[in-house]
Protein backbone atom coordinates (compact mmCIF):
# COMPACT_ATOMS: atom_id res chain seq x y z
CA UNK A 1 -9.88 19.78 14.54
CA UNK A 2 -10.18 21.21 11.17
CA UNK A 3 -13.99 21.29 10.01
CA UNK A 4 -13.47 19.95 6.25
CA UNK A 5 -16.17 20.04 3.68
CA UNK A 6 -18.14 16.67 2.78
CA UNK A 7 -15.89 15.41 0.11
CA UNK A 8 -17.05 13.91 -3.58
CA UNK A 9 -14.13 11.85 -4.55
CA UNK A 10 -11.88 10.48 -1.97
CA UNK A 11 -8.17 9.38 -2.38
CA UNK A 12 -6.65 7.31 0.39
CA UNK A 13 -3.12 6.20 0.79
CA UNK A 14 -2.13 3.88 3.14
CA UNK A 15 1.29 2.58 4.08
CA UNK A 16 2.81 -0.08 6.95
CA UNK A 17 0.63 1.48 9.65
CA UNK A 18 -2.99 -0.01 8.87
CA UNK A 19 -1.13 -3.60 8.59
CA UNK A 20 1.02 -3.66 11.51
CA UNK A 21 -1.51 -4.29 13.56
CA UNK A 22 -2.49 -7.38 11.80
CA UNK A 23 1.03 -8.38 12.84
CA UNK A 24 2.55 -7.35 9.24
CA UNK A 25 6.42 -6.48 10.43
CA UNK A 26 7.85 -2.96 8.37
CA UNK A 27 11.13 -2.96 6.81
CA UNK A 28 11.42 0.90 8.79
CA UNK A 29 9.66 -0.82 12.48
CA UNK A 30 11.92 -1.92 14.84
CA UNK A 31 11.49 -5.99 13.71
CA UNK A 32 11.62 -5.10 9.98
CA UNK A 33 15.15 -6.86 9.29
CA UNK A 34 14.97 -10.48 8.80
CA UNK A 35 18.34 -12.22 9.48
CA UNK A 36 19.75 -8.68 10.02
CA UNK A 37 19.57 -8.43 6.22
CA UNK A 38 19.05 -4.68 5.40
CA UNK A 39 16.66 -3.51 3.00
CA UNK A 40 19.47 -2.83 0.68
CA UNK A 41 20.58 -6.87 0.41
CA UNK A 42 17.22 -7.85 -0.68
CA UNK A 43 14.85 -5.52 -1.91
CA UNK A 44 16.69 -3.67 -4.61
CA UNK A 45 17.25 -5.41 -8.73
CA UNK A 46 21.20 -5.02 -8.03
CA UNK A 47 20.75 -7.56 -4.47
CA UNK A 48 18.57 -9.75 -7.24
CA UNK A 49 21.12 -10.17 -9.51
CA UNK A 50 24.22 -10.48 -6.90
CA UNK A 51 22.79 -13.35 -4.63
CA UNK A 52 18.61 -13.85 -6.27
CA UNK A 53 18.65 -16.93 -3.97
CA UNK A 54 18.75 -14.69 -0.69
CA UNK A 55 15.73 -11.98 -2.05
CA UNK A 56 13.76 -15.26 -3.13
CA UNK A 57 13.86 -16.47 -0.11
CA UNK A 58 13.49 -13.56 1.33
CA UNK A 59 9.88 -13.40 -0.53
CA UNK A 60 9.25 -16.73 -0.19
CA UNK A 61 9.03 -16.65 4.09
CA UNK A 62 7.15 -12.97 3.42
CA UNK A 63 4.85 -14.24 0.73
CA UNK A 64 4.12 -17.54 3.48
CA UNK A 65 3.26 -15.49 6.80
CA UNK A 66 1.17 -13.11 5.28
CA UNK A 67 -0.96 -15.62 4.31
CA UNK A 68 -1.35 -16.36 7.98
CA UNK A 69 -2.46 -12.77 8.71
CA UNK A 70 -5.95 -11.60 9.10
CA UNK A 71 -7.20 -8.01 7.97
CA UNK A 72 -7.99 -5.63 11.02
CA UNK A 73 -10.79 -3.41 11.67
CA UNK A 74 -9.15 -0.68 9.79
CA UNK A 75 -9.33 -2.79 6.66
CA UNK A 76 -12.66 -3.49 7.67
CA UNK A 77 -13.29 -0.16 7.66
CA UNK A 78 -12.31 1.12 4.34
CA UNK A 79 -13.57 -1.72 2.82
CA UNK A 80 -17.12 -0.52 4.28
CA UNK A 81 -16.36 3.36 2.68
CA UNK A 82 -15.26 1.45 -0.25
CA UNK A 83 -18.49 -0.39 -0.56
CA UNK A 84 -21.39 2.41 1.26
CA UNK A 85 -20.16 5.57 -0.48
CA UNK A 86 -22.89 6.36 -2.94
CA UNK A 87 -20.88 6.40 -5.99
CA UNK A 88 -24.01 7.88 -8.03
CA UNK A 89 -24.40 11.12 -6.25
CA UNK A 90 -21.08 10.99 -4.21
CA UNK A 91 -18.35 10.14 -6.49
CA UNK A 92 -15.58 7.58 -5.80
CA UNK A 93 -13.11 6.31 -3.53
CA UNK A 94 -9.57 5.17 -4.37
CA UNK A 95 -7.72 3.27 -2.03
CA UNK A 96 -3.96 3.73 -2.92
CA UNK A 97 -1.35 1.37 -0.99
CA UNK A 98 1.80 1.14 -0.67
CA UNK A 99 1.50 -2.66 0.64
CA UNK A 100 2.40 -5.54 -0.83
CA UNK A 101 0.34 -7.35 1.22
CA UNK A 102 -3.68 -7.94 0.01
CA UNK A 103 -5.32 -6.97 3.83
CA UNK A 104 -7.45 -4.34 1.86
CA UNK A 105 -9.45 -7.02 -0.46
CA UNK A 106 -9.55 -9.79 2.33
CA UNK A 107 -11.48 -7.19 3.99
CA UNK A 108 -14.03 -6.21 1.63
CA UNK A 109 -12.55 -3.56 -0.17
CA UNK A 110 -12.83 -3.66 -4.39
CA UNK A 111 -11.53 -0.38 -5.79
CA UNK A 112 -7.56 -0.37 -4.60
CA UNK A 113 -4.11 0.45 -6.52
CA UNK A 114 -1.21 -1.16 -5.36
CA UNK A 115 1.94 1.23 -6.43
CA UNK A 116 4.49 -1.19 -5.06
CA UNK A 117 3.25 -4.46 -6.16
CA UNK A 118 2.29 -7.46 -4.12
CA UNK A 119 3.57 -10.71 -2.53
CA UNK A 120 0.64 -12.93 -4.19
CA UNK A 121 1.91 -12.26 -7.73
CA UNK A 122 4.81 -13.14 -9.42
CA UNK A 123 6.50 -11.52 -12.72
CA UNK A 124 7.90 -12.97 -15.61
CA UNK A 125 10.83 -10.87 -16.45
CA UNK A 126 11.18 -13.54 -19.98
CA UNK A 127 7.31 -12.65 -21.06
CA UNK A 128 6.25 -9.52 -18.91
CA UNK A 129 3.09 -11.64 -17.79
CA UNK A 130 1.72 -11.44 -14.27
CA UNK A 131 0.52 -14.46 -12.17
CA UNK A 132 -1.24 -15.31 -8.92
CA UNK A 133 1.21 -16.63 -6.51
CA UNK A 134 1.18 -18.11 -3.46
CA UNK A 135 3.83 -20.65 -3.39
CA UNK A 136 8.17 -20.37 -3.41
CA UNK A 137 9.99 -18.80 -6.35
CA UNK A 138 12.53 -19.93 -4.32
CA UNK A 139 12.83 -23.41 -6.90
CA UNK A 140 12.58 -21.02 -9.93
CA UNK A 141 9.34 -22.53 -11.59
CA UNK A 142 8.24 -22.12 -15.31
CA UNK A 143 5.92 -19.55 -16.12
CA UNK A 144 2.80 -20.78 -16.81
CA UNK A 145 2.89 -18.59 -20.04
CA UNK A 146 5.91 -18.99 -21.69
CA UNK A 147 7.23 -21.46 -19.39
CA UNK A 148 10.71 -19.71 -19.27
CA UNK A 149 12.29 -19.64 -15.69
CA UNK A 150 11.99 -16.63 -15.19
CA UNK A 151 9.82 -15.73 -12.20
CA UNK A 152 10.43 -12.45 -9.61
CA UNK A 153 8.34 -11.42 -7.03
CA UNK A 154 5.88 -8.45 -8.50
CA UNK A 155 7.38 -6.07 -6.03
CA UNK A 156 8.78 -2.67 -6.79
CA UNK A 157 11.84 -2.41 -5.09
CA UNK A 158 14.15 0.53 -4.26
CA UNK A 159 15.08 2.26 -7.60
CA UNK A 160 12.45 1.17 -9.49
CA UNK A 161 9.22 2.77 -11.14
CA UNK A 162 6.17 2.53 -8.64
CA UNK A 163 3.12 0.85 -11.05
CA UNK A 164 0.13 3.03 -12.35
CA UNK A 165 1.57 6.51 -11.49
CA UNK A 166 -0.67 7.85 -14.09
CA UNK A 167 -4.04 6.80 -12.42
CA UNK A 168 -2.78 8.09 -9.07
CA UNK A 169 -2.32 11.31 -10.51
CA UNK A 170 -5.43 11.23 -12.74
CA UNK A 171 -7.00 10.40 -9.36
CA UNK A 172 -5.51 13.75 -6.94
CA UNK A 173 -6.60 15.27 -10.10
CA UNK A 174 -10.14 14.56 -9.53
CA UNK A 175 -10.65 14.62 -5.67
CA UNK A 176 -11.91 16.77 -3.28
CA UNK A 177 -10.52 14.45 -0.22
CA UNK A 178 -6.56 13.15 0.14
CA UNK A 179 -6.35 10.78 2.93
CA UNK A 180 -2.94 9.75 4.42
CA UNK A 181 -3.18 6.16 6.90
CA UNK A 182 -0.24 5.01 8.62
CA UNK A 183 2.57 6.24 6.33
CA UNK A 184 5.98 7.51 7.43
CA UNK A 185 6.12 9.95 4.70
CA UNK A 186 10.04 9.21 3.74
CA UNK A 187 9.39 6.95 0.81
CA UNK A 188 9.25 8.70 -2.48
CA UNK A 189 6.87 9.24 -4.92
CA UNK A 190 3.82 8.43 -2.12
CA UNK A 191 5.47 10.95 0.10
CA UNK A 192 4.95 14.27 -2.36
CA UNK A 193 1.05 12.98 -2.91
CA UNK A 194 0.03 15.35 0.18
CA UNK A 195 1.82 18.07 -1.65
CA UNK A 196 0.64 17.45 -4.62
CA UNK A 197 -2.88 17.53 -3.18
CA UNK A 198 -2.77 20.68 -1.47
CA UNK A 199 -1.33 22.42 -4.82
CA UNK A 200 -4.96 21.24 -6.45
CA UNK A 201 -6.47 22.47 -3.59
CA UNK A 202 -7.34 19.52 -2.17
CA UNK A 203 -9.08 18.79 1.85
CA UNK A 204 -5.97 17.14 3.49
CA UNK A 205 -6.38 14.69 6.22
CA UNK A 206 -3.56 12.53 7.76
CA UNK A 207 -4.08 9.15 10.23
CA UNK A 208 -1.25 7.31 11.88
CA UNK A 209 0.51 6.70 15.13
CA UNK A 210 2.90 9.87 15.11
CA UNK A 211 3.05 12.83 12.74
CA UNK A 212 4.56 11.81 9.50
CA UNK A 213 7.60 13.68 7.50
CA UNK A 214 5.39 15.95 5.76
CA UNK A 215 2.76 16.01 8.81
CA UNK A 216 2.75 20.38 7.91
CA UNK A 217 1.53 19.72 4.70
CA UNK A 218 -1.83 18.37 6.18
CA UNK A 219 -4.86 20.42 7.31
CA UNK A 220 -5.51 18.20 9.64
CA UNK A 221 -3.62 15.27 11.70
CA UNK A 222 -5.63 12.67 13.71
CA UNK A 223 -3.17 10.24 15.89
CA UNK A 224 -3.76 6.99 17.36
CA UNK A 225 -3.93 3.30 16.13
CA UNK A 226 -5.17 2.96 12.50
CA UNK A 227 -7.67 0.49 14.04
CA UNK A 228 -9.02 3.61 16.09
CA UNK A 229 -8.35 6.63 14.07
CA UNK A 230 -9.54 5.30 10.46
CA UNK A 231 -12.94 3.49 12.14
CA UNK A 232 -13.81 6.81 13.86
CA UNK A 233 -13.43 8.80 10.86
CA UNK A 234 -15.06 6.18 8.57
CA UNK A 235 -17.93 6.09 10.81
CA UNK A 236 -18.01 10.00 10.68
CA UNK A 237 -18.22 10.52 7.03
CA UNK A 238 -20.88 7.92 6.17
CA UNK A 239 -23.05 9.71 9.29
């Protein structure tokens, strides 16, 4: 175990590993596929525009069951560094997903990015506005905005732009602490943040099941369940 300075500002990213034990399948885990679709068929804009009744209903069954999940005690957990870290004389903590599902604020915590979008919002591609969702798209409803039919699920699929790269890198920018939960480290741009941190000489610390892709570029790998691994250190750093 590395000993690692106490930290001011904190960035965490975390990936499929903190959810799947709220029962959250991964499109990389073993029962990722649904209907032996691959990712490919439904979660790029080509498979949208070549069959958009397959990805919305693809969405559609995702959107439903994760509304039937409940956040684990990693959630929990965060949530609690979220909401104890003593922003006045500490400095901040960013949680940084790459979920689409919203585990993080049913659990408690405020301050978190989601770079890939998420299933509980739906975009207008007619009016670029945003919406709550938690119903089909399946039916193609107006937008409540510009009521144009025009609705996609707010998700950033394969070949697209991840959202608010500029605040994730404003964030490494400004942090002491880069955190790594439950991330494979194959999916690009997430997957360079570790480097990124440890050329602004940032602490390094990385949580999940098995070492990661870039596991060497961390000071410091803990492994276990996210529900074990992320309490332990939580509990640690607010000692």
């Amino acid at each position: 175990m590395v000993a690692m300075k106490r930290p001011r500002n904190i960035v965490v990213l975390t990936g499929a590993g903190i959810s799947a034990e709220s029962g959250i399948d991964t499109f990389r885990g073993a029962g990722g596929l649904w209907e032996n679709h691959r990712v490919e068929d439904v979660a790029t804009p080509e498979a949208f525009a070549r069959d958009p009744e397959l990805v919305l209903r693809f969405y559609d069954m995702r959107r439903e069951a994760i509304q039937t999940k409940e956040p684990n005690v990693a959630h929990h957990a965060l949530a609690r560094l979220d909401r104890e870290w003593p922003r006045k004389t500490a400095g901040e903590v960013l949680i940084v997903t790459q979920n689409v599902d919203d585990l993080h604020e049913r659990g408690g915590a405020i301050n978190v990015l989601h770079m890939h979008g998420e299933h509980l919002s739906a975009w207008c591609t007619a009016c670029d506005a945003r919406h709550r969702w938690t119903g089909p798209l399946l039916h193609r409803p107006p937008c409540p905005a510009c009521a144009m039919p025009a609705l996609r699920p707010d998700i950033v699929w394969f070949g697209e732009i991840p959202y608010r790269m500029d605040e994730i890198h404003d964030a490494l920018a400004e942090a002491d602490l880069f955190v790594s939960i439950g991330t494979s480290g194959a999916v690009y741009p997430a997957a360079g943040f570790v480097r990124t941190a440890r050329e602004l000489g940032l602490q390094t610390l990385e949580l999940n099941l098995e070492r990661s892709q870039g596991s060497a570029w961390f000071h410091e790998t803990r492994l276990g369940p996210a529900t074990e691994t992320v309490t332990a250190w939580v509990d640690e750093l607010l000692a």
